[in-house]
PDB file of N, CA and C in Angstrom:
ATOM      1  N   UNK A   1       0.828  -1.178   0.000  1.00  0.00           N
ATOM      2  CA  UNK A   1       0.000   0.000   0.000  1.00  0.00           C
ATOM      3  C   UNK A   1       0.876   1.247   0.000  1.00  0.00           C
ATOM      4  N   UNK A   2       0.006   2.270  -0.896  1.00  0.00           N
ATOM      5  CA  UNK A   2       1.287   3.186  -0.995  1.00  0.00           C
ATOM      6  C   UNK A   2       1.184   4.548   0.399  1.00  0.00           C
ATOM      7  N   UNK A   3       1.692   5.255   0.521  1.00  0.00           N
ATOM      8  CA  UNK A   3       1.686   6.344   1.170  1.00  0.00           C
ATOM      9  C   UNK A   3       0.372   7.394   1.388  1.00  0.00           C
ATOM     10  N   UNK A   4      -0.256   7.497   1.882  1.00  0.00           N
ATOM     11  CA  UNK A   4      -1.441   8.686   1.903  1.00  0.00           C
ATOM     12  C   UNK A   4      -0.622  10.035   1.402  1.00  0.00           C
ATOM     13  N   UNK A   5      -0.819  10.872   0.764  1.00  0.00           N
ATOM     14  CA  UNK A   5      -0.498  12.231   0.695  1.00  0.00           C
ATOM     15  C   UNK A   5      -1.016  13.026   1.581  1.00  0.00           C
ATOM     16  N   UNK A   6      -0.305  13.923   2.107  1.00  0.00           N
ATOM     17  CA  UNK A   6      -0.868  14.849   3.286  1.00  0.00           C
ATOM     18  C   UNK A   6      -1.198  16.201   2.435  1.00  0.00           C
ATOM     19  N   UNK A   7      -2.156  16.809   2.495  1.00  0.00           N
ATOM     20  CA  UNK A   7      -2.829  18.108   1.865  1.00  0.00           C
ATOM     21  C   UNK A   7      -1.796  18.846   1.959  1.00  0.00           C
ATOM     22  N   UNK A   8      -1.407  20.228   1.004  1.00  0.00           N
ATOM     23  CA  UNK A   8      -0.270  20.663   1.025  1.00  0.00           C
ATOM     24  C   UNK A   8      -0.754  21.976   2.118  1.00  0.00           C
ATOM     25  N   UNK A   9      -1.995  22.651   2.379  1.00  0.00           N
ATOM     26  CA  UNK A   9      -1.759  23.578   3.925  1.00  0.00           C
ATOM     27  C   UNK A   9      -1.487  22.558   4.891  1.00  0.00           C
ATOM     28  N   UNK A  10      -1.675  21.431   5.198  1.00  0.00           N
ATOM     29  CA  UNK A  10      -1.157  21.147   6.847  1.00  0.00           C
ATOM     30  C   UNK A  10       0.398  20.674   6.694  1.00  0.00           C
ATOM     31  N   UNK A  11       0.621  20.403   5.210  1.00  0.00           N
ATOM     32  CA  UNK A  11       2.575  20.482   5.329  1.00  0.00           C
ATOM     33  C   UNK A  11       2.951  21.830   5.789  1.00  0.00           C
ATOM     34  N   UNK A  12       2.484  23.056   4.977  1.00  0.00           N
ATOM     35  CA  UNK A  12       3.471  24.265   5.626  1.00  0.00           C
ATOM     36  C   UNK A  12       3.035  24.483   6.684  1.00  0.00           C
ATOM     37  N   UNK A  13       1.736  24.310   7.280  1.00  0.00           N
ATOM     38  CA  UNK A  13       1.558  24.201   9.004  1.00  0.00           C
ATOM     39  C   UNK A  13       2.513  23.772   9.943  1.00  0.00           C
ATOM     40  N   UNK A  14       2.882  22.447   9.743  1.00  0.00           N
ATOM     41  CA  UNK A  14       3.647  21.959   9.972  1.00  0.00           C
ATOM     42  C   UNK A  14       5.013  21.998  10.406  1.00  0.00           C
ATOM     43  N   UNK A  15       5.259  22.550   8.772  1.00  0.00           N
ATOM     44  CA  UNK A  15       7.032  22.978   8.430  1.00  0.00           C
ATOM     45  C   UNK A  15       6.941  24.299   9.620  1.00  0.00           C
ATOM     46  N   UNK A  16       6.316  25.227   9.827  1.00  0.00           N
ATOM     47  CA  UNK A  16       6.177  26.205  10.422  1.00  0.00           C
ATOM     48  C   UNK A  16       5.788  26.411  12.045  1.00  0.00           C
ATOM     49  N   UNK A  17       5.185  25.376  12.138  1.00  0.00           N
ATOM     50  CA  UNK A  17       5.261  24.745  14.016  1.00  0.00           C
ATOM     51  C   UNK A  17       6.697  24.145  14.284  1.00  0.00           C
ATOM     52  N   UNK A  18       7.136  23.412  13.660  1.00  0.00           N
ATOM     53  CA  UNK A  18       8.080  22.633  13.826  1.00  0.00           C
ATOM     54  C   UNK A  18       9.342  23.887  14.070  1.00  0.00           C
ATOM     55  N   UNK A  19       9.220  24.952  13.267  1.00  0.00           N
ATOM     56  CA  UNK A  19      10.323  25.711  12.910  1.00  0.00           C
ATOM     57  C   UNK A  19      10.638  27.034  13.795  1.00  0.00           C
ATOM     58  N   UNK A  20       9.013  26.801  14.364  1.00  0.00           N
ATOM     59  CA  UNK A  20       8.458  28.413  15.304  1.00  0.00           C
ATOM     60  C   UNK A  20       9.242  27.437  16.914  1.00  0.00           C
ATOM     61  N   UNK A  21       9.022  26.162  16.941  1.00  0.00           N
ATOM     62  CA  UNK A  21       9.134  25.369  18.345  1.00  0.00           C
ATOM     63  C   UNK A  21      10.648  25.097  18.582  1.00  0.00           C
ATOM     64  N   UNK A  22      11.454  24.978  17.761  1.00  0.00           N
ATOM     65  CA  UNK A  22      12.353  24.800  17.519  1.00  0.00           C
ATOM     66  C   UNK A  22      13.745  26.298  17.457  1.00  0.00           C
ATOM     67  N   UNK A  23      13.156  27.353  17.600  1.00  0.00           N
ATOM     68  CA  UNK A  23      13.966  28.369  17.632  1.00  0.00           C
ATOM     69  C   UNK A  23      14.566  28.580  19.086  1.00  0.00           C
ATOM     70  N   UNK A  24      15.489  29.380  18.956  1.00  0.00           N
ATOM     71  CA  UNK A  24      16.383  30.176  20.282  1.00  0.00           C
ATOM     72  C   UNK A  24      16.034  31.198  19.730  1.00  0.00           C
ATOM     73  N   UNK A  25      17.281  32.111  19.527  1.00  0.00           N
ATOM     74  CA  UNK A  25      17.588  33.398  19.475  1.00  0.00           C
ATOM     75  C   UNK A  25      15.892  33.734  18.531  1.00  0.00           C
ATOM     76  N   UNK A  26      15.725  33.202  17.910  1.00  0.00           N
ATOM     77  CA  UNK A  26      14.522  33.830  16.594  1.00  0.00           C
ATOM     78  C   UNK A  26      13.123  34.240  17.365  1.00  0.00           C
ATOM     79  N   UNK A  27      13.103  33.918  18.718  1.00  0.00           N
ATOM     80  CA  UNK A  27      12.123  33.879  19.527  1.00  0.00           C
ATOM     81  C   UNK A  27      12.048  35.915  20.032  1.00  0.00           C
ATOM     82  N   UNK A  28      13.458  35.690  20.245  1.00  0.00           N
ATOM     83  CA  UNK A  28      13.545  37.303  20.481  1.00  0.00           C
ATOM     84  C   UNK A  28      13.743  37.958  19.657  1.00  0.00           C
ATOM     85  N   UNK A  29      13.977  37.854  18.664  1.00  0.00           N
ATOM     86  CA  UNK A  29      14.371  38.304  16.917  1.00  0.00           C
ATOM     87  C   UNK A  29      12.867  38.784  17.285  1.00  0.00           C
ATOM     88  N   UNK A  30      11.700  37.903  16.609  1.00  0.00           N
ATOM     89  CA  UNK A  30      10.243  37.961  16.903  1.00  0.00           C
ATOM     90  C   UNK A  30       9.541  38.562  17.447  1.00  0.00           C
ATOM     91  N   UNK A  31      10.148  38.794  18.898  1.00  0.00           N
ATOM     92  CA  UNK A  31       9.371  39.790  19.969  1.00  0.00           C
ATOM     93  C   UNK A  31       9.555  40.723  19.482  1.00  0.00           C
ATOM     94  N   UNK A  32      11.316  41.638  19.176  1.00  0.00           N
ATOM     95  CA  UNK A  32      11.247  42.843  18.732  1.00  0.00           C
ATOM     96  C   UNK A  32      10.607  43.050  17.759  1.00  0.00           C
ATOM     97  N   UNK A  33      10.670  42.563  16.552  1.00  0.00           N
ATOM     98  CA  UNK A  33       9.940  42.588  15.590  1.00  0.00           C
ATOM     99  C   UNK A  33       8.470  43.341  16.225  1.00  0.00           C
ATOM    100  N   UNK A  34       7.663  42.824  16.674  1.00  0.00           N
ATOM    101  CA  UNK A  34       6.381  42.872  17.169  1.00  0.00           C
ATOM    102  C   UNK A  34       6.523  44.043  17.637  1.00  0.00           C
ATOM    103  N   UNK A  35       7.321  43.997  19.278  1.00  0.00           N
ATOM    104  CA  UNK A  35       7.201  45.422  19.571  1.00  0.00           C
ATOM    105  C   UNK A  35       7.881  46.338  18.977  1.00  0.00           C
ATOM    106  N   UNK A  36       8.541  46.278  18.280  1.00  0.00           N
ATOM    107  CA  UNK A  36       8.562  47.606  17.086  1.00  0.00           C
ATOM    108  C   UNK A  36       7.202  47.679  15.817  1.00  0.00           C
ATOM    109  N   UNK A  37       6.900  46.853  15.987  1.00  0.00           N
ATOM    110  CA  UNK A  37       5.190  46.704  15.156  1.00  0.00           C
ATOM    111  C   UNK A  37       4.285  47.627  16.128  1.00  0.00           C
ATOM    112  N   UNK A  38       4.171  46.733  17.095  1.00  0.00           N
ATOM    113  CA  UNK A  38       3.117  47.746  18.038  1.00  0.00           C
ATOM    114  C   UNK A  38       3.463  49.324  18.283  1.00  0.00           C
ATOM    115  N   UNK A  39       4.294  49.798  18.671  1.00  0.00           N
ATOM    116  CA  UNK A  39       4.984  50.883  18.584  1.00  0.00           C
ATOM    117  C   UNK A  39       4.872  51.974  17.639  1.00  0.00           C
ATOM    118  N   UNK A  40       4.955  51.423  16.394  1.00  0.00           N
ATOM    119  CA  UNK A  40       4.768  52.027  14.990  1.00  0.00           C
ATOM    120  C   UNK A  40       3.349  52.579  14.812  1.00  0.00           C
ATOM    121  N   UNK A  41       2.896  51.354  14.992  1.00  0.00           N
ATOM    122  CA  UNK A  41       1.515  51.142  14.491  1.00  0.00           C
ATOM    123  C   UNK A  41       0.555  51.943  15.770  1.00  0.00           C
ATOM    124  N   UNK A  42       0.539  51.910  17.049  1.00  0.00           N
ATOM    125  CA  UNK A  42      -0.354  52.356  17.732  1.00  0.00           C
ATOM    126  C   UNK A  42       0.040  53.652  19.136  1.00  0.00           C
ATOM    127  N   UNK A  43       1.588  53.432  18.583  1.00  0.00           N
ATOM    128  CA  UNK A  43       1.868  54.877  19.492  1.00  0.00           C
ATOM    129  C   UNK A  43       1.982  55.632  18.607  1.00  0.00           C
ATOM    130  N   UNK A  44       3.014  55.359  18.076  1.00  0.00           N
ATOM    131  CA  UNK A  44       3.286  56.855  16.764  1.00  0.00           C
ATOM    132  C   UNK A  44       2.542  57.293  16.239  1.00  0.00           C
ATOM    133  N   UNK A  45       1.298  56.711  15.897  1.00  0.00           N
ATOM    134  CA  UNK A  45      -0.121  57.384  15.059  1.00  0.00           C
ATOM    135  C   UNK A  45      -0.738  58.097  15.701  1.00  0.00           C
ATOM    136  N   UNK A  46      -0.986  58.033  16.804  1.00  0.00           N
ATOM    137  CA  UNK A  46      -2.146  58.677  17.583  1.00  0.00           C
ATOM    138  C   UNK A  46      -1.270  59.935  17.851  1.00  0.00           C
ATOM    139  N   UNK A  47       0.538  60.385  17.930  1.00  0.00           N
ATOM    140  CA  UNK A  47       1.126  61.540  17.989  1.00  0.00           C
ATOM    141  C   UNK A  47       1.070  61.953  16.866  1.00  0.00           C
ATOM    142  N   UNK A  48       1.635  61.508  15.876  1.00  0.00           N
ATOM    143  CA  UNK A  48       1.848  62.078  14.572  1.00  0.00           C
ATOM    144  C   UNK A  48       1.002  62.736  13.647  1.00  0.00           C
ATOM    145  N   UNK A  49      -0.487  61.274  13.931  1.00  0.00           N
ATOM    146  CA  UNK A  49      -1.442  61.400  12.576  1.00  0.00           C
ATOM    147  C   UNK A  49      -2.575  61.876  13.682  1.00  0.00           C
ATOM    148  N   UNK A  50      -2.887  62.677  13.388  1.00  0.00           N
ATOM    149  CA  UNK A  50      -4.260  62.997  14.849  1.00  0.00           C
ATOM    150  C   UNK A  50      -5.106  63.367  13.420  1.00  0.00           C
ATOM    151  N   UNK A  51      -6.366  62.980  13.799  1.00  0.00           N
ATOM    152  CA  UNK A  51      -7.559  62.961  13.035  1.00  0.00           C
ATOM    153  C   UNK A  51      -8.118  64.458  12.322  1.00  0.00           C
ATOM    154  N   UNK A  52      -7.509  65.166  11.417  1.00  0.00           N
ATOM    155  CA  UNK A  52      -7.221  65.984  11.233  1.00  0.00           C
ATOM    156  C   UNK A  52      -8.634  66.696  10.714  1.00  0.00           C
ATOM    157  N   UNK A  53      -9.924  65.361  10.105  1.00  0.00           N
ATOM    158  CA  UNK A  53     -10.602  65.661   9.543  1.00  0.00           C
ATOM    159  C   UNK A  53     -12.015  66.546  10.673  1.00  0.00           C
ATOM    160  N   UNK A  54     -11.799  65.438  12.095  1.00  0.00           N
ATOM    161  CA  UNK A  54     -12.676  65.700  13.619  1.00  0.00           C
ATOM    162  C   UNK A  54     -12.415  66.706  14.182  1.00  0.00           C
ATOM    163  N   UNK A  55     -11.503  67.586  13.578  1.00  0.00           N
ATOM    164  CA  UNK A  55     -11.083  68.944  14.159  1.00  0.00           C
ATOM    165  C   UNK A  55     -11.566  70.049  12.665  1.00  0.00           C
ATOM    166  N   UNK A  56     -11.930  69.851  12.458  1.00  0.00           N
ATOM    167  CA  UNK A  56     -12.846  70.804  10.976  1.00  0.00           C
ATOM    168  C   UNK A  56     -13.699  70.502  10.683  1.00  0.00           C
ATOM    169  N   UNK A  57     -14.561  69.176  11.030  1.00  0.00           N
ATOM    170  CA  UNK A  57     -15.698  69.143  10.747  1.00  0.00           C
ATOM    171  C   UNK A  57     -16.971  68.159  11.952  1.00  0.00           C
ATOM    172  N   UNK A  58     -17.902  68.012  11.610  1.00  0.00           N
ATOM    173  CA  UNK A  58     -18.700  67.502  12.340  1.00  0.00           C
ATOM    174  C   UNK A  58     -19.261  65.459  11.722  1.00  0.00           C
ATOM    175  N   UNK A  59     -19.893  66.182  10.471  1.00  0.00           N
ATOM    176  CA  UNK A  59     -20.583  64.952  10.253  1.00  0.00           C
ATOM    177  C   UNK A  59     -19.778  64.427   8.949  1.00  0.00           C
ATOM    178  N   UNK A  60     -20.460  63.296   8.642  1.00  0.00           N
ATOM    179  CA  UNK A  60     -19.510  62.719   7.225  1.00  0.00           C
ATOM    180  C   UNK A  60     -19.828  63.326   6.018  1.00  0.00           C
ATOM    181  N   UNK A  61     -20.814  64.345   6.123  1.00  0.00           N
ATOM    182  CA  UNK A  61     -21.203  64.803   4.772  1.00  0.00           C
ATOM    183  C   UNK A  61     -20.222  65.672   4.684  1.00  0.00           C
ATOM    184  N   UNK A  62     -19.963  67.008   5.731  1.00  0.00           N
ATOM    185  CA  UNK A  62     -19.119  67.936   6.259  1.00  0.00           C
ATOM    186  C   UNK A  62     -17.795  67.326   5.635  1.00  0.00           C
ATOM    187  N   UNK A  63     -17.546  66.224   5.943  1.00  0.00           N
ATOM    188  CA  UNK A  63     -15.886  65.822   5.999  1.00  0.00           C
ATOM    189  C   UNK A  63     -15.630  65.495   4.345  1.00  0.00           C
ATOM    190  N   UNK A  64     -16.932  64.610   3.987  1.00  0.00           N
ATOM    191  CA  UNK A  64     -16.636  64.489   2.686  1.00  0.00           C
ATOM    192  C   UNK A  64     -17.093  66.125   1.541  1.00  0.00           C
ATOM    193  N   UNK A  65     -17.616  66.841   1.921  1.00  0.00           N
ATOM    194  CA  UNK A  65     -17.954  68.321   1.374  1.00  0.00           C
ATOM    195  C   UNK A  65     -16.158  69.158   1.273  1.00  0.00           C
ATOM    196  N   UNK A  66     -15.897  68.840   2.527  1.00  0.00           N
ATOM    197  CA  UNK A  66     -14.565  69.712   2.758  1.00  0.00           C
ATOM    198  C   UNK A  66     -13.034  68.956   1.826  1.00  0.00           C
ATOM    199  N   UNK A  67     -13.205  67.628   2.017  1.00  0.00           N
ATOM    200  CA  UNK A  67     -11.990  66.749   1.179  1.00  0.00           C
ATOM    201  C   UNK A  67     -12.442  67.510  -0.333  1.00  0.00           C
ATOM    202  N   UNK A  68     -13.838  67.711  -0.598  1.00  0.00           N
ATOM    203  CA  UNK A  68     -14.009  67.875  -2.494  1.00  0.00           C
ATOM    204  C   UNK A  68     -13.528  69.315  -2.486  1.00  0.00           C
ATOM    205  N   UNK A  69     -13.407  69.992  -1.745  1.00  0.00           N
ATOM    206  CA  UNK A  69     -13.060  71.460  -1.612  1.00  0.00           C
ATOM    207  C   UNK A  69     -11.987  71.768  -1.494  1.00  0.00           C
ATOM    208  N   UNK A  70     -11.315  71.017  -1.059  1.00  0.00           N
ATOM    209  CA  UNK A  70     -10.013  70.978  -0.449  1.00  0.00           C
ATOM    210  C   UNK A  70      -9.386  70.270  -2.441  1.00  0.00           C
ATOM    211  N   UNK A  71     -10.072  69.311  -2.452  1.00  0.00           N
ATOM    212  CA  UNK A  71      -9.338  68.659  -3.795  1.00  0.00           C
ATOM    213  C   UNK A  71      -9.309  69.938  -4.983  1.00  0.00           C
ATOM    214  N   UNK A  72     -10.891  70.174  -4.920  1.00  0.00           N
ATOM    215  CA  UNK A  72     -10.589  71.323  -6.132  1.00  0.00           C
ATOM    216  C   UNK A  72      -9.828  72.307  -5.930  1.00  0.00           C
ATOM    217  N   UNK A  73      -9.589  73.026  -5.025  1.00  0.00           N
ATOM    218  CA  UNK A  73      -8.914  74.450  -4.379  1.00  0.00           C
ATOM    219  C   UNK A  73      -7.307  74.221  -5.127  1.00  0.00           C
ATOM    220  N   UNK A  74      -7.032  72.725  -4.795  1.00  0.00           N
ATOM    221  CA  UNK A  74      -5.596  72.506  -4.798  1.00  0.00           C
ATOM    222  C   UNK A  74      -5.084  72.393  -6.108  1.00  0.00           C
ATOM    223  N   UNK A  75      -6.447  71.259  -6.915  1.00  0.00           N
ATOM    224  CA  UNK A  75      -5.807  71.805  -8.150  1.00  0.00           C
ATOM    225  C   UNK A  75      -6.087  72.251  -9.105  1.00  0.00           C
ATOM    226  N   UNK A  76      -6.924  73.948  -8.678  1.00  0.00           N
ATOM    227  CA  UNK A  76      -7.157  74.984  -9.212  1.00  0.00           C
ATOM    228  C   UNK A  76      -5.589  76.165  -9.287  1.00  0.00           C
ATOM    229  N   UNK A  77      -5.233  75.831  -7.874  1.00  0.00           N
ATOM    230  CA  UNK A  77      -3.888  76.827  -8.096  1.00  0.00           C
ATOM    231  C   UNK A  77      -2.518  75.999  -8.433  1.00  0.00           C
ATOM    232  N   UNK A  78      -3.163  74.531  -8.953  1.00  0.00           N
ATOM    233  CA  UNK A  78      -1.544  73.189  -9.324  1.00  0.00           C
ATOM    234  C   UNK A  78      -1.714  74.296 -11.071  1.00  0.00           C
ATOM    235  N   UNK A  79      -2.650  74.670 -11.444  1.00  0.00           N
ATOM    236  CA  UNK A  79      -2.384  74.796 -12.982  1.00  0.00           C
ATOM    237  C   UNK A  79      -2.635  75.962 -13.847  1.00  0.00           C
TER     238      UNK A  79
END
């Protein structure tokens, strides 16, 4: 009898448990990774990118009225 074939997602499942269980150093490689992910992603935004649109307007019509105003204005004086 020959061999069953195993579906090819639970091989890279697999290859990838085996490879995640099996690390040292890559474990902390990983963490930083992450917390420089988290960091990026949910401190720096809320300083950098502040909601620029909730400070000029009210409702979504407002916000989307002001982006078309804002678009034409800009490239009325691009040309």
């Amino acid at each position: 009898m020959g061999k069953e074939k195993t579906p090819f997602l639970i091989t890279v499942f697999r290859f990838y448990r085996d490879g995640f269980r099996s690390m040292t150093i890559g474990r902390t490689l990983w963490a930083i990774i992450l917390i420089k992910l988290f960091i990026m992603f949910a401190i720096i935004r809320v300083f950098f990118f502040p909601d620029f649109l909730k400070t000029k307007t009210d409702s979504d019509q407002d916000k989307s009225e002001y982006v078309g105003n804002e678009l034409i204005q800009r490239n009325n004086t691009n040309n």
